[in-house]
PDB file of N, CA and C in Angstrom:
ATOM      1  N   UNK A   1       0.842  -1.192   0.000  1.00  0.00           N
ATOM      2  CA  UNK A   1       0.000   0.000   0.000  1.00  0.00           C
ATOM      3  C   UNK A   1       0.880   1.244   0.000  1.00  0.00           C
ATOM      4  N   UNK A   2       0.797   2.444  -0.905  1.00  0.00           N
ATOM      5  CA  UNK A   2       1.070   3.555  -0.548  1.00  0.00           C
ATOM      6  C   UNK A   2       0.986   4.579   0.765  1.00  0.00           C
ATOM      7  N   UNK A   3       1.988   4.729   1.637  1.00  0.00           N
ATOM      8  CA  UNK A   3       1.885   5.018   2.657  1.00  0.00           C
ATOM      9  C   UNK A   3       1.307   6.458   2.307  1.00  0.00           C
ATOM     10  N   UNK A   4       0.322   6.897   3.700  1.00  0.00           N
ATOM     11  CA  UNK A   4      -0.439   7.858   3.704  1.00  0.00           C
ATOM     12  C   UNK A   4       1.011   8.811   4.881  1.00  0.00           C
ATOM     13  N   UNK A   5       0.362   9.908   4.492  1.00  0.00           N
ATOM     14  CA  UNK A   5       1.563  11.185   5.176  1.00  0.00           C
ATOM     15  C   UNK A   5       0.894  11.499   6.281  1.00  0.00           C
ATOM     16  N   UNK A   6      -0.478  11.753   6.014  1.00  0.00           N
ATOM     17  CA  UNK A   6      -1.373  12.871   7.307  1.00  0.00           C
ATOM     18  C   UNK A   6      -2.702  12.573   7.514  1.00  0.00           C
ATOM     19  N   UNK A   7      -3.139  12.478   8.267  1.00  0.00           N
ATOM     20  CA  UNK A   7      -4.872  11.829   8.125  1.00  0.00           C
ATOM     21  C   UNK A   7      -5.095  13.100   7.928  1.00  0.00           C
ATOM     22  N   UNK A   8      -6.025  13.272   7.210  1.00  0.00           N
ATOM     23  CA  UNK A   8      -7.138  14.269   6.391  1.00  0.00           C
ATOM     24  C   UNK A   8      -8.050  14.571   8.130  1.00  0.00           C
ATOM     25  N   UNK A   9      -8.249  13.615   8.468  1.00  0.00           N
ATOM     26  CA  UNK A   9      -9.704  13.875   9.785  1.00  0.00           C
ATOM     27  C   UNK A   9      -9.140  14.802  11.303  1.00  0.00           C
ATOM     28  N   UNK A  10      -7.775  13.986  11.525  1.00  0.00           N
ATOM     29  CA  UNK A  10      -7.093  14.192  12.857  1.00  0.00           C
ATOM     30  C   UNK A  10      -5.808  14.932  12.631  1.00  0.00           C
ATOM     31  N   UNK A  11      -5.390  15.059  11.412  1.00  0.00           N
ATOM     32  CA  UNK A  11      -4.233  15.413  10.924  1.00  0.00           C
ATOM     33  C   UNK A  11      -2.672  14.709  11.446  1.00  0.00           C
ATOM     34  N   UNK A  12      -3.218  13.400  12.061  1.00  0.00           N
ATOM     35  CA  UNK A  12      -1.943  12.204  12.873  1.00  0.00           C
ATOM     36  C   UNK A  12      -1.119  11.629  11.666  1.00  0.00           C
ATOM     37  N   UNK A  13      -0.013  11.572  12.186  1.00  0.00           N
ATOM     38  CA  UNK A  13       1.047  10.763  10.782  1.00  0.00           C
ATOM     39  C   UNK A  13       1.316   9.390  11.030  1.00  0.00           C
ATOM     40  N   UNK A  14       0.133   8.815  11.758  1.00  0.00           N
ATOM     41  CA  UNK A  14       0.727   7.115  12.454  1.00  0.00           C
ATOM     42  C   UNK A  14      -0.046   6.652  11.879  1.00  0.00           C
ATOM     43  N   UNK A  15      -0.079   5.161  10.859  1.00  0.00           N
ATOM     44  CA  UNK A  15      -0.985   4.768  10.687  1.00  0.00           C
ATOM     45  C   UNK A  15      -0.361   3.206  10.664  1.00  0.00           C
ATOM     46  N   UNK A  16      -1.186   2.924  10.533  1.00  0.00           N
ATOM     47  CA  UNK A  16      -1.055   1.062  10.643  1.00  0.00           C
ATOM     48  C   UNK A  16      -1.919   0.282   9.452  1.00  0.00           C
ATOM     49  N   UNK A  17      -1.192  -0.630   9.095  1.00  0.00           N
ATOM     50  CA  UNK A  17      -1.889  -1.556   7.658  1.00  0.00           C
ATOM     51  C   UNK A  17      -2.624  -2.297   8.624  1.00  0.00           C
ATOM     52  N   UNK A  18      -3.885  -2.572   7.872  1.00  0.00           N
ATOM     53  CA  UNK A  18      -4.954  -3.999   8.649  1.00  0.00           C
ATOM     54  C   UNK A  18      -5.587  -4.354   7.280  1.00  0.00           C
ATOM     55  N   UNK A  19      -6.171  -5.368   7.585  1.00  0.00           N
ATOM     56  CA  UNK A  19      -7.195  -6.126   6.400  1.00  0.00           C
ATOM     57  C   UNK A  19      -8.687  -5.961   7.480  1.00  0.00           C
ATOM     58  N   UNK A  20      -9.889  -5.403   7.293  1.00  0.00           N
ATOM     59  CA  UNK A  20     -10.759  -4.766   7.450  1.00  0.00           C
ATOM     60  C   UNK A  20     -12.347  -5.647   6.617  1.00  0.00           C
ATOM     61  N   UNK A  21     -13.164  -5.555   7.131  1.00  0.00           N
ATOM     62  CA  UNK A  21     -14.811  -5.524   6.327  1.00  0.00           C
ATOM     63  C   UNK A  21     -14.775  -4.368   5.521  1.00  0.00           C
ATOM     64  N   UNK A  22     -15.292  -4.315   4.732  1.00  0.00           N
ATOM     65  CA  UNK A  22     -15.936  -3.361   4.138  1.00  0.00           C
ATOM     66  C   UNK A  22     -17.262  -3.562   3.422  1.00  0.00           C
ATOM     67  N   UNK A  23     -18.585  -2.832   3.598  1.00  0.00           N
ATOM     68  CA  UNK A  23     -19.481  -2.563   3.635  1.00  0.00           C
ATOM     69  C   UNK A  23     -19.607  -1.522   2.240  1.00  0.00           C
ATOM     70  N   UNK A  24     -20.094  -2.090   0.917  1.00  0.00           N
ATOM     71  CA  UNK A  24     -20.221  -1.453  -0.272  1.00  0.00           C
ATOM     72  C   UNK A  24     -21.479  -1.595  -0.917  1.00  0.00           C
ATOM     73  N   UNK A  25     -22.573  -0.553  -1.025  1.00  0.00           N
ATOM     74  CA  UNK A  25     -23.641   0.016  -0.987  1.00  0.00           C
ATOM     75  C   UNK A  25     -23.716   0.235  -2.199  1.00  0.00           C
ATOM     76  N   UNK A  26     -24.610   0.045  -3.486  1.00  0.00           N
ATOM     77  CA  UNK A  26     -25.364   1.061  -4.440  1.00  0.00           C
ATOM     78  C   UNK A  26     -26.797   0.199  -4.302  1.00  0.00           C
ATOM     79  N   UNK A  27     -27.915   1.973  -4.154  1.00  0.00           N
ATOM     80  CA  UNK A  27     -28.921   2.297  -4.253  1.00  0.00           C
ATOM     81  C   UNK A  27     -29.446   0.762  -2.512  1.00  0.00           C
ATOM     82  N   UNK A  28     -30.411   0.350  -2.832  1.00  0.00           N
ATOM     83  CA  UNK A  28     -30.993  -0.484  -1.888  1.00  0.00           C
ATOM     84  C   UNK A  28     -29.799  -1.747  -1.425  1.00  0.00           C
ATOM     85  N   UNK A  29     -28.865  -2.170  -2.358  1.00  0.00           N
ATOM     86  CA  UNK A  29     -28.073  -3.570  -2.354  1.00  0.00           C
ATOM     87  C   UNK A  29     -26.940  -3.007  -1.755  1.00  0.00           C
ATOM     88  N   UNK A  30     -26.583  -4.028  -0.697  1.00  0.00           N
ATOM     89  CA  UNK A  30     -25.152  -4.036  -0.225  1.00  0.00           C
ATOM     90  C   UNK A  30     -24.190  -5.142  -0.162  1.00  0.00           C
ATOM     91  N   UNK A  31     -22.971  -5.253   0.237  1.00  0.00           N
ATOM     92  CA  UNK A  31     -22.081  -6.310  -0.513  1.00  0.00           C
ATOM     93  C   UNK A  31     -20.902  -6.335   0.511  1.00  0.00           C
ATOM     94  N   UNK A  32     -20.869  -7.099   1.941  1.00  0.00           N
ATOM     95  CA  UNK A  32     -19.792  -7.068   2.923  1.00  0.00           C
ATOM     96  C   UNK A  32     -18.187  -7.999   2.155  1.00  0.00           C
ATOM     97  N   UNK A  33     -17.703  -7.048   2.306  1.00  0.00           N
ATOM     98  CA  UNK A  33     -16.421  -7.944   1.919  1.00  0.00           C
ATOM     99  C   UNK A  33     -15.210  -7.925   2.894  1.00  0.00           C
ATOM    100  N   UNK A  34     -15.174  -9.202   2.958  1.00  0.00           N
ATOM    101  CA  UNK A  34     -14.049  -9.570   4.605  1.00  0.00           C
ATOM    102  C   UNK A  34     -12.503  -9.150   3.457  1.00  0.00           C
ATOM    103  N   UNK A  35     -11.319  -8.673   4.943  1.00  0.00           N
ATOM    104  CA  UNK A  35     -10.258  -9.013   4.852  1.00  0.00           C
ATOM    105  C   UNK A  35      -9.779  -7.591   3.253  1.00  0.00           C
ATOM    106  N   UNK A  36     -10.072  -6.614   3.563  1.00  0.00           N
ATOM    107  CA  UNK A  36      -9.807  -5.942   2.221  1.00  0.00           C
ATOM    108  C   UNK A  36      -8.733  -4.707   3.329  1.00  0.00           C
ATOM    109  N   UNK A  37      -7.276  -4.899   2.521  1.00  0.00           N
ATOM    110  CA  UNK A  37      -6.264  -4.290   3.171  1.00  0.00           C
ATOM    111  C   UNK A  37      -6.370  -2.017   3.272  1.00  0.00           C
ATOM    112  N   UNK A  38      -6.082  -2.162   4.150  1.00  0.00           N
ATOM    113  CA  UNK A  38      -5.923  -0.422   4.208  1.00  0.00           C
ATOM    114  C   UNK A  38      -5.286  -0.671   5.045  1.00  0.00           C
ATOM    115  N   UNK A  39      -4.988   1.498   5.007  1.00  0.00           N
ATOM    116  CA  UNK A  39      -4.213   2.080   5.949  1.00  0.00           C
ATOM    117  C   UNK A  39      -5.547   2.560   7.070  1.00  0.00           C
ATOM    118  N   UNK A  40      -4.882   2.739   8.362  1.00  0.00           N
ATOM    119  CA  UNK A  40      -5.835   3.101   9.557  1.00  0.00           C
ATOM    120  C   UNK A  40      -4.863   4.104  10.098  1.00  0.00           C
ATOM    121  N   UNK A  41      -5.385   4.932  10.357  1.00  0.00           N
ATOM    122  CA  UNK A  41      -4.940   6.283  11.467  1.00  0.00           C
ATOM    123  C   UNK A  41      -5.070   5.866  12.801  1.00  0.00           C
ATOM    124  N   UNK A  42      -3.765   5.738  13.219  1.00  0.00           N
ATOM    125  CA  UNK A  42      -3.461   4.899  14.611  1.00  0.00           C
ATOM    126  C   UNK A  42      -3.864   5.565  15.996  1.00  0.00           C
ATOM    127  N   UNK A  43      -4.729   7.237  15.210  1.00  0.00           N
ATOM    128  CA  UNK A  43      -5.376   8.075  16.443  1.00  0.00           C
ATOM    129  C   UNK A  43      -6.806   7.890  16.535  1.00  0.00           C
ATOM    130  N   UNK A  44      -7.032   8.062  15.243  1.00  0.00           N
ATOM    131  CA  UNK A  44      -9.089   8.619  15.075  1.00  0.00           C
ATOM    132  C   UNK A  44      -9.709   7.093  14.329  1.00  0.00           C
ATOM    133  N   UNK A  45      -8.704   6.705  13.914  1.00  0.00           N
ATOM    134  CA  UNK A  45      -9.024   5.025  13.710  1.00  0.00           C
ATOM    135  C   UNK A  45      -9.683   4.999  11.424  1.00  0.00           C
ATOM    136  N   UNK A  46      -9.496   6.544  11.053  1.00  0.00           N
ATOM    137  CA  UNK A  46      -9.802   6.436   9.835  1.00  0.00           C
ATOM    138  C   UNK A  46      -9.202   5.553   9.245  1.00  0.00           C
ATOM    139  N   UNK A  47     -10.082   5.230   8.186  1.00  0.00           N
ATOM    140  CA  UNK A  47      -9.480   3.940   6.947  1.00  0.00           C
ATOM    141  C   UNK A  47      -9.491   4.745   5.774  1.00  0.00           C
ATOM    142  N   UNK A  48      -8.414   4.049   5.147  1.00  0.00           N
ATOM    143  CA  UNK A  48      -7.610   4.850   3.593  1.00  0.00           C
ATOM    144  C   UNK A  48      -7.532   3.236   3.016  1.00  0.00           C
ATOM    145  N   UNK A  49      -8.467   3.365   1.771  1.00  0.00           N
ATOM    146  CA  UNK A  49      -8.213   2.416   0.816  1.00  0.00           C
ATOM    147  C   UNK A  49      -7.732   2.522  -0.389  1.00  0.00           C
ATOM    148  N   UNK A  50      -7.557   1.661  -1.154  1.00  0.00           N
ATOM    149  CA  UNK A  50      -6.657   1.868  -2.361  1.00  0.00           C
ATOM    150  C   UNK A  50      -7.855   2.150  -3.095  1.00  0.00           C
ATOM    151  N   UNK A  51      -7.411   2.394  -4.484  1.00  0.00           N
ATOM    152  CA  UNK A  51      -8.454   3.033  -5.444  1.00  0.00           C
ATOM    153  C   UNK A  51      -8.470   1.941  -6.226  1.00  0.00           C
ATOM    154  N   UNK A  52      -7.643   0.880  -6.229  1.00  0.00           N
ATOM    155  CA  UNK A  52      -7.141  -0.543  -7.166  1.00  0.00           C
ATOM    156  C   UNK A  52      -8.743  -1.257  -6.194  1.00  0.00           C
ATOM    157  N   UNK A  53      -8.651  -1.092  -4.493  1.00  0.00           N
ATOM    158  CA  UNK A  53      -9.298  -2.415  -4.376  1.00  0.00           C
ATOM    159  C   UNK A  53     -10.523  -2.448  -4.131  1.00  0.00           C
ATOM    160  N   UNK A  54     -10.957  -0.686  -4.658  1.00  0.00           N
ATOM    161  CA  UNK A  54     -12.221  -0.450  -4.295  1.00  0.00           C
ATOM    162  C   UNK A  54     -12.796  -0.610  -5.649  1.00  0.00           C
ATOM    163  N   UNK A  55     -11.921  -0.447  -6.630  1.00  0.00           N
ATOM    164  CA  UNK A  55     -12.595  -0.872  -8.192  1.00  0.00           C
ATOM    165  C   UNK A  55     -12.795  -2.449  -8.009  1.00  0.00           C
ATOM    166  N   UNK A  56     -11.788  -3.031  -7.284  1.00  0.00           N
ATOM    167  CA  UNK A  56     -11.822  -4.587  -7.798  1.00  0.00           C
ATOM    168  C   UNK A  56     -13.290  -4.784  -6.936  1.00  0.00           C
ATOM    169  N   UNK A  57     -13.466  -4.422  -5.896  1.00  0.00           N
ATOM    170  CA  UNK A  57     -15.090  -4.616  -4.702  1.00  0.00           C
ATOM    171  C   UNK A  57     -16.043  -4.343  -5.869  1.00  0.00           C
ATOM    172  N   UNK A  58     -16.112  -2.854  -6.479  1.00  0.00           N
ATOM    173  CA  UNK A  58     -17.588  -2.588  -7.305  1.00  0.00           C
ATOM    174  C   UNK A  58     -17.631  -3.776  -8.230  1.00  0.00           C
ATOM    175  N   UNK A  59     -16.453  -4.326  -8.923  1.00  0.00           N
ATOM    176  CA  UNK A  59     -16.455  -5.028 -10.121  1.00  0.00           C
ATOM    177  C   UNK A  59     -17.127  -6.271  -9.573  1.00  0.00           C
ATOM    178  N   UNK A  60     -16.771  -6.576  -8.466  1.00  0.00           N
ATOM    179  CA  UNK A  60     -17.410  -8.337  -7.761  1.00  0.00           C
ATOM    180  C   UNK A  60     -18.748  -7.925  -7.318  1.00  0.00           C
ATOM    181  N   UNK A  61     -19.399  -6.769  -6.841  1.00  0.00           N
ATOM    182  CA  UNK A  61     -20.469  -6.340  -6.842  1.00  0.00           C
ATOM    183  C   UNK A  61     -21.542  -6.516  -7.769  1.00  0.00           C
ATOM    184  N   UNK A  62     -20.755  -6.102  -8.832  1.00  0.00           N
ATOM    185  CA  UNK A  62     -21.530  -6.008 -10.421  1.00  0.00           C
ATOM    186  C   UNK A  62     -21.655  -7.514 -10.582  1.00  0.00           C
ATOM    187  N   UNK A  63     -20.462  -8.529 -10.955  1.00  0.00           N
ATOM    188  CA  UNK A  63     -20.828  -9.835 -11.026  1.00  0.00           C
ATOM    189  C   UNK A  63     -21.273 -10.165 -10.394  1.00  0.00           C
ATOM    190  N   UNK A  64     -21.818 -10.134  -9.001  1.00  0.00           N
ATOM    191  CA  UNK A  64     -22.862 -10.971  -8.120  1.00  0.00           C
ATOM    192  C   UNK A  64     -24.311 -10.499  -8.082  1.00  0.00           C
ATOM    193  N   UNK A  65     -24.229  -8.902  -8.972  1.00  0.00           N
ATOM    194  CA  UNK A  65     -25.532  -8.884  -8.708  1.00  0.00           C
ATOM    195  C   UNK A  65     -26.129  -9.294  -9.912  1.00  0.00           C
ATOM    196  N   UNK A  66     -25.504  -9.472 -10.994  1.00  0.00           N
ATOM    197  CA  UNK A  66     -25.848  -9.753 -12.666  1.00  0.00           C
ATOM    198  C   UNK A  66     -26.211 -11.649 -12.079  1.00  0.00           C
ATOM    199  N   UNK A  67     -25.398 -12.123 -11.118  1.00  0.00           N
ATOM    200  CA  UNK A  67     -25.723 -13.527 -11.415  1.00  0.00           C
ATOM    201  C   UNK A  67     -24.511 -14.545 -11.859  1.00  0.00           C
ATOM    202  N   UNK A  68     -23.797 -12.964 -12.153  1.00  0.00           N
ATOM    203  CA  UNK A  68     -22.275 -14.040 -12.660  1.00  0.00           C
ATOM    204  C   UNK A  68     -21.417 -15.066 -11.746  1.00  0.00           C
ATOM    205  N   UNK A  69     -21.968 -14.688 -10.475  1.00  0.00           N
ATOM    206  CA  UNK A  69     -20.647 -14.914  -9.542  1.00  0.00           C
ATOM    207  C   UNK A  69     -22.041 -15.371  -8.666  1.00  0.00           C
ATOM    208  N   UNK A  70     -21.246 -16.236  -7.856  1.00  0.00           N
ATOM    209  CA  UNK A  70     -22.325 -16.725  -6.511  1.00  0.00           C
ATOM    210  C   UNK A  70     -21.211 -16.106  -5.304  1.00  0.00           C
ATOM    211  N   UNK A  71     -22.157 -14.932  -4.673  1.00  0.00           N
ATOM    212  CA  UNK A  71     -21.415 -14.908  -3.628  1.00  0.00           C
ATOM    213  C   UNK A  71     -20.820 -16.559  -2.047  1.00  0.00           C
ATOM    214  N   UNK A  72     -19.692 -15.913  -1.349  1.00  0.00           N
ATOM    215  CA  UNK A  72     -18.817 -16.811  -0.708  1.00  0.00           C
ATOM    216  C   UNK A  72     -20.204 -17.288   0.459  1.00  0.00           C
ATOM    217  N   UNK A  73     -20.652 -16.467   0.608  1.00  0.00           N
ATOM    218  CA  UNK A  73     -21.899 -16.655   1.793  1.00  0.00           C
ATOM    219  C   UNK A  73     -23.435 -15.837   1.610  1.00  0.00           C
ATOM    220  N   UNK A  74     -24.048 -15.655   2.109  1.00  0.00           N
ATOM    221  CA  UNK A  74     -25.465 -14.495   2.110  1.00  0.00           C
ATOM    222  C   UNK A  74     -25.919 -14.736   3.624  1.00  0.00           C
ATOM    223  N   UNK A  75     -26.019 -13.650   3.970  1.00  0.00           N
ATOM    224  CA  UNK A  75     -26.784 -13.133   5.438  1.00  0.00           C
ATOM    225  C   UNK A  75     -28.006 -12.444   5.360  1.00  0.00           C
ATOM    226  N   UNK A  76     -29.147 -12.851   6.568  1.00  0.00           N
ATOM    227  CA  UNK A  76     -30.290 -11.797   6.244  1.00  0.00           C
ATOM    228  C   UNK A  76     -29.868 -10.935   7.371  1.00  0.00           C
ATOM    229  N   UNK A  77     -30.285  -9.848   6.781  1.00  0.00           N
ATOM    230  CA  UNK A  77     -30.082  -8.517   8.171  1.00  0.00           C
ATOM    231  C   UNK A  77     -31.438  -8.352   8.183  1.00  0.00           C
ATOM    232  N   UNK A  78     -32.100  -8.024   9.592  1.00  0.00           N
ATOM    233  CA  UNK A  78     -33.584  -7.108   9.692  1.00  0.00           C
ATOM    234  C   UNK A  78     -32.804  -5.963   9.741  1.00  0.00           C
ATOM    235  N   UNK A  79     -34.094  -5.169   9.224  1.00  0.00           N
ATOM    236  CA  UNK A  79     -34.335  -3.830   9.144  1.00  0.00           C
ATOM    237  C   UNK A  79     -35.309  -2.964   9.774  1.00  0.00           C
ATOM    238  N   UNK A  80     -34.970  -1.835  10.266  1.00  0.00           N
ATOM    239  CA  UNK A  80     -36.135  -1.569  11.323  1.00  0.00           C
ATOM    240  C   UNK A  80     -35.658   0.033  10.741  1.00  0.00           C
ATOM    241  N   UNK A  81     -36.597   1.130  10.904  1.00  0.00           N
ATOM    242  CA  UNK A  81     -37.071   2.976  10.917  1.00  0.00           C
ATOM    243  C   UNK A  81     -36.711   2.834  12.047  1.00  0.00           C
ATOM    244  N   UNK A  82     -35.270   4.104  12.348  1.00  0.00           N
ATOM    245  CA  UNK A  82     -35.733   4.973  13.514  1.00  0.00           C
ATOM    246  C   UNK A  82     -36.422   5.753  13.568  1.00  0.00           C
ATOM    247  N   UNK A  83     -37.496   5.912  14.590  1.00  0.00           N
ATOM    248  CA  UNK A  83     -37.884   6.572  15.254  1.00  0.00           C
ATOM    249  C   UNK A  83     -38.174   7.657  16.243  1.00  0.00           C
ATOM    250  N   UNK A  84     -38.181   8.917  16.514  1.00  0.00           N
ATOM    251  CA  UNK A  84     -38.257   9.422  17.619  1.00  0.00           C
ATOM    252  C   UNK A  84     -39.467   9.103  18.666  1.00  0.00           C
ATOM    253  N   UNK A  85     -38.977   9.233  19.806  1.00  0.00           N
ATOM    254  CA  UNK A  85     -39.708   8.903  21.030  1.00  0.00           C
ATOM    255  C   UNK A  85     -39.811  10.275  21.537  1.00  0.00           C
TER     256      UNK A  85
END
């Protein structure tokens, strides 16, 4: 990974590589993908991903939702409106 200089959020220069979930959204459909590497800001805890592995996520997105690809697993989540009380 290209090391990051400054977090944008906290402005900290520490960061640490991890492999991470990521949670990738268009319109109603979403698409959890384990183990996808970034940088983390070792203060405010931001994540910096590559621009390589966020194309490669939409692209497996697209094939799983066309049918091409069988995703590794499927989970149901409920869904619930917040509310004010």
């Amino acid at each position: 990974m290209s090391a990051m200089t400054q977090c944008s959020f906290c402005g900290n220069v520490n960061f640490r590589e991890k492999k991470v979930s990521y949670m990738y959204r268009r319109d109603e459909q979403m698409l959890l993908v384990n183990n996808v590497p970034c940088e983390e800001c070792a203060f405010c805890g931001e994540q910096y991903f590559e621009a390589r592995a966020l194309r490669q996520i939409e692209d497996e997105f697209q094939r799983i939702s066309s049918g091409a690809k069988t995703p590794v697993t499927t989970i149901q989540v409920p869904i619930e409106e917040f509310a004010e009380v």
